[in-house]
Protein backbone atom coordinates (compact mmCIF):
# COMPACT_ATOMS: atom_id res chain seq x y z
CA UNK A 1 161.02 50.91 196.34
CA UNK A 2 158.41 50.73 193.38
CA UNK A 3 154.98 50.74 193.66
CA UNK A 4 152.84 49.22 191.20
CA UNK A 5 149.63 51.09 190.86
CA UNK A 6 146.55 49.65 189.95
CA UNK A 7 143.01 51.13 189.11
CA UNK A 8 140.87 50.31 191.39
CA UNK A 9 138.11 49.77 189.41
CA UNK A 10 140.27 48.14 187.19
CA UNK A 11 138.91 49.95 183.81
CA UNK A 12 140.94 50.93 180.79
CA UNK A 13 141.15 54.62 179.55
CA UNK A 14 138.59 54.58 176.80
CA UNK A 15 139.33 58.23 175.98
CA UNK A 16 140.62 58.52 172.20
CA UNK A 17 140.66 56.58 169.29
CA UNK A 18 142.65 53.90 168.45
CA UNK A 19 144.94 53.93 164.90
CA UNK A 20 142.65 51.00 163.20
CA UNK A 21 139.61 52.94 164.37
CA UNK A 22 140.79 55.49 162.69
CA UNK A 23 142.08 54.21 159.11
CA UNK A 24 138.44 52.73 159.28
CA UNK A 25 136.83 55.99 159.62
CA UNK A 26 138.82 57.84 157.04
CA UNK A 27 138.14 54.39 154.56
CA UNK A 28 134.50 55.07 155.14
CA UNK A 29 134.83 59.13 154.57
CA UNK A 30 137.10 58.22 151.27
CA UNK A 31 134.05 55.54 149.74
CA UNK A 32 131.64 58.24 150.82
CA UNK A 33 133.35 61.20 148.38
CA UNK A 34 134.76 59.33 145.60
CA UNK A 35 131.29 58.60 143.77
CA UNK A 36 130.13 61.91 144.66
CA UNK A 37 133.18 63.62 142.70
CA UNK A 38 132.45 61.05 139.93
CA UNK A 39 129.31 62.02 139.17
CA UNK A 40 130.02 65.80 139.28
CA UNK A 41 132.57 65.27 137.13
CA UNK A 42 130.14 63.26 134.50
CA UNK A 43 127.47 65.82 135.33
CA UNK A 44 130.04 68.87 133.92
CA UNK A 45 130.80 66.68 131.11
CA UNK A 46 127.68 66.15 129.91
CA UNK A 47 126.49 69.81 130.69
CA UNK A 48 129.51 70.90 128.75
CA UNK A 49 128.30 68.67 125.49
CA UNK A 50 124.46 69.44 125.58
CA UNK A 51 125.66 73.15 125.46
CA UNK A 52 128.00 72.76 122.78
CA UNK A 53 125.40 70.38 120.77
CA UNK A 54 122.87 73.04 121.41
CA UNK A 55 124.46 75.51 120.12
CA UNK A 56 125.35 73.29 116.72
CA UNK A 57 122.22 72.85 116.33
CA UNK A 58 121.26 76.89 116.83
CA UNK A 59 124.01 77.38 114.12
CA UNK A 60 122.57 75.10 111.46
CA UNK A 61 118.96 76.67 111.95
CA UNK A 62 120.48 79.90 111.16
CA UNK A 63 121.34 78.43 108.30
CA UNK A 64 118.46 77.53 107.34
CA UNK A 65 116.54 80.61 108.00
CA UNK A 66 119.09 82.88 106.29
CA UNK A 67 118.56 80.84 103.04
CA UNK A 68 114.98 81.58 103.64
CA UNK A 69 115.37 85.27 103.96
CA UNK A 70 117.20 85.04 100.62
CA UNK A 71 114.25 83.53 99.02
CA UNK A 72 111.53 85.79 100.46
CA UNK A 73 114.23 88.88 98.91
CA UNK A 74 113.98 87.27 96.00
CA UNK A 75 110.60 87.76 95.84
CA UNK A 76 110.49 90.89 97.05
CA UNK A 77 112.84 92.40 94.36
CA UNK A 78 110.20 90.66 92.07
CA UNK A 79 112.96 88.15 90.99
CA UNK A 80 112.56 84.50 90.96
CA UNK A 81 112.39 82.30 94.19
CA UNK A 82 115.73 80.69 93.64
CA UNK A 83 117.66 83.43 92.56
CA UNK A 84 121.18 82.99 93.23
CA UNK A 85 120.44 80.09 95.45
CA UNK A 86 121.01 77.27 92.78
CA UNK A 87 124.52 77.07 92.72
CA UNK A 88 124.52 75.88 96.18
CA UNK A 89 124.55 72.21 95.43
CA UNK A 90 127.59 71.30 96.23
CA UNK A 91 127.61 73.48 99.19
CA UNK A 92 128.21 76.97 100.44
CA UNK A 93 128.38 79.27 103.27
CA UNK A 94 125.66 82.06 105.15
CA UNK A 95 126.37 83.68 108.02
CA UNK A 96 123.36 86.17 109.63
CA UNK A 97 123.47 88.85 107.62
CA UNK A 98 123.68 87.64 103.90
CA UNK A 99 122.01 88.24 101.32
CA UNK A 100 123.65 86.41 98.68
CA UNK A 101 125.26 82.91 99.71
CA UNK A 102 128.71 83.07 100.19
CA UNK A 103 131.28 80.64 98.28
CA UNK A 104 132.33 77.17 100.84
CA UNK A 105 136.07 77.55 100.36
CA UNK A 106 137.81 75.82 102.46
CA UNK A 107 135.39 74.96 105.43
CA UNK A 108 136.17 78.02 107.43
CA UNK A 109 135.12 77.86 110.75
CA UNK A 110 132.22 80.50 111.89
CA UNK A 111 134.36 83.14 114.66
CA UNK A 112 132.50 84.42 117.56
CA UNK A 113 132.64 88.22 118.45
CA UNK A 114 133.12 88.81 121.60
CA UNK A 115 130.97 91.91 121.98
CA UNK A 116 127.87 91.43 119.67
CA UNK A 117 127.65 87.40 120.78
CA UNK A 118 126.96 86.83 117.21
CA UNK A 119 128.48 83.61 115.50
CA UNK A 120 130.07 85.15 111.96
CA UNK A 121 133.09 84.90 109.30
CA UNK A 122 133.60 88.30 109.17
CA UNK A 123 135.24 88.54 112.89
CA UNK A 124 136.38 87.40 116.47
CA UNK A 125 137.41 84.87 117.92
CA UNK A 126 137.52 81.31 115.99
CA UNK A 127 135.13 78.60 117.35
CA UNK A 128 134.85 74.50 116.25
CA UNK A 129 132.01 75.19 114.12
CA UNK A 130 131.78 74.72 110.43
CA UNK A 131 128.30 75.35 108.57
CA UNK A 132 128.36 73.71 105.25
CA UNK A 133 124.77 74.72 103.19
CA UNK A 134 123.73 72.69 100.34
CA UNK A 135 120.23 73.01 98.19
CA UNK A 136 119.29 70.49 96.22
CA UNK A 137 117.13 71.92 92.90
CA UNK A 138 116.28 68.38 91.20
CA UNK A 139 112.45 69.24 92.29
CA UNK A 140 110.49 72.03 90.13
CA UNK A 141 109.16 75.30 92.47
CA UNK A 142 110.96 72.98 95.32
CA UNK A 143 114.65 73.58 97.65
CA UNK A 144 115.20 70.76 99.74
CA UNK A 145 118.17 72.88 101.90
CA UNK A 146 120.61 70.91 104.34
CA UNK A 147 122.27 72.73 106.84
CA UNK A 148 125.40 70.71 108.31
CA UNK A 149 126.94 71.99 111.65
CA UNK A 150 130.45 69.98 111.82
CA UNK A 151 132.37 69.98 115.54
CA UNK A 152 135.40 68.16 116.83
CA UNK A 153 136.32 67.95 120.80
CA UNK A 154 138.38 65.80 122.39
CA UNK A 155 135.61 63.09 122.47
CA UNK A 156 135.53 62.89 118.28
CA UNK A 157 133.92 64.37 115.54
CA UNK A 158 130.44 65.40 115.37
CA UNK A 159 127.72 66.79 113.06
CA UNK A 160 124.37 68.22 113.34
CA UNK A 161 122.42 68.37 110.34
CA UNK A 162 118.70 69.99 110.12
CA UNK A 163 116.47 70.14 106.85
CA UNK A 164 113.78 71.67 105.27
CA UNK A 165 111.87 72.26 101.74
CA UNK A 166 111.37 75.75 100.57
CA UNK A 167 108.39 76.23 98.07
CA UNK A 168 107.74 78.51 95.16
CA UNK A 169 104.28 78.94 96.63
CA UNK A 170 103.88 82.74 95.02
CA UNK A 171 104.08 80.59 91.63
């Protein structure tokens, strides 16, 4: 015969989880991650950009303090203070070591070297940046020199541009 069996106590098992318990859990675990990988994703984006703006904006000081190096040779060597420095206006190239500005061409991108770190024309390996100089001479005993750091990423096309007069104050 059969024998139906019946807790006594007459309790159910509560052992386990049951399968809406569950998809509610994992629900909860899902909302609980997805902003947190958001923001760490938004975090390396913007980490990534302030590093790359940074450095635009290292590049176009350069600029600007090779064009004063140039001036301070000039007099030096006893020569003028804009020797060789006012057929810039249009625009031309330095990169660390000049001495003598070097012609714009066809906007060729700086090159990092992968073992001196240093951001030049002469080697390595090409980067996004293009350093466009220009001096303006309209002023007497004054250079008003633009530096112009030019970038594109995948976001658009960017620019950094820093400025500064050079006197003739020996004069």
């Amino acid at each position: 015969m059969y024998q139906l069996q019946v807790p006594l106590n007459n309790q159910k098992s509560t052992t386990g989880m049951t399968l809406v318990e569950a998809l509610i859990a994992g629900m909860l675990l899902v909302l609980g991650l997805v902003p947190v990988f958001f923001f760490t994703s938004q975090a390396l984006t913007l980490t990534h950009n302030a590093r790359i703006s940074f450095t635009a904006g290292q590049l176009a000081q350069e600029g600007l303090e090779v064009i004063r190096t140039i001036r301070d040779d000039n007099w030096i060597a006893g020569r003028v203070f804009d020797f060789g420095l006012t057929e810039c206006a249009d625009g031309c190239r330095v990169q660390w070591d000049s001495t003598d500005i070097l012609a714009l061409g066809s906007n060729i991108p700086l090159s990092l070297d992968s073992t001196s770190m240093i951001y030049q024309y002469d080697s390595g390996s090409a980067t996004p940046y293009i350093r466009t100089i220009t001096i303006d001479t309209t002023l007497p005993s004054v250079l008003k020199v633009q530096s112009r750091v030019d970038w594109s990423d995948q976001s658009g096309d960017h620019s950094f541009v820093t400025e500064t007069p050079l006197y003739d104050w020996l004069q």
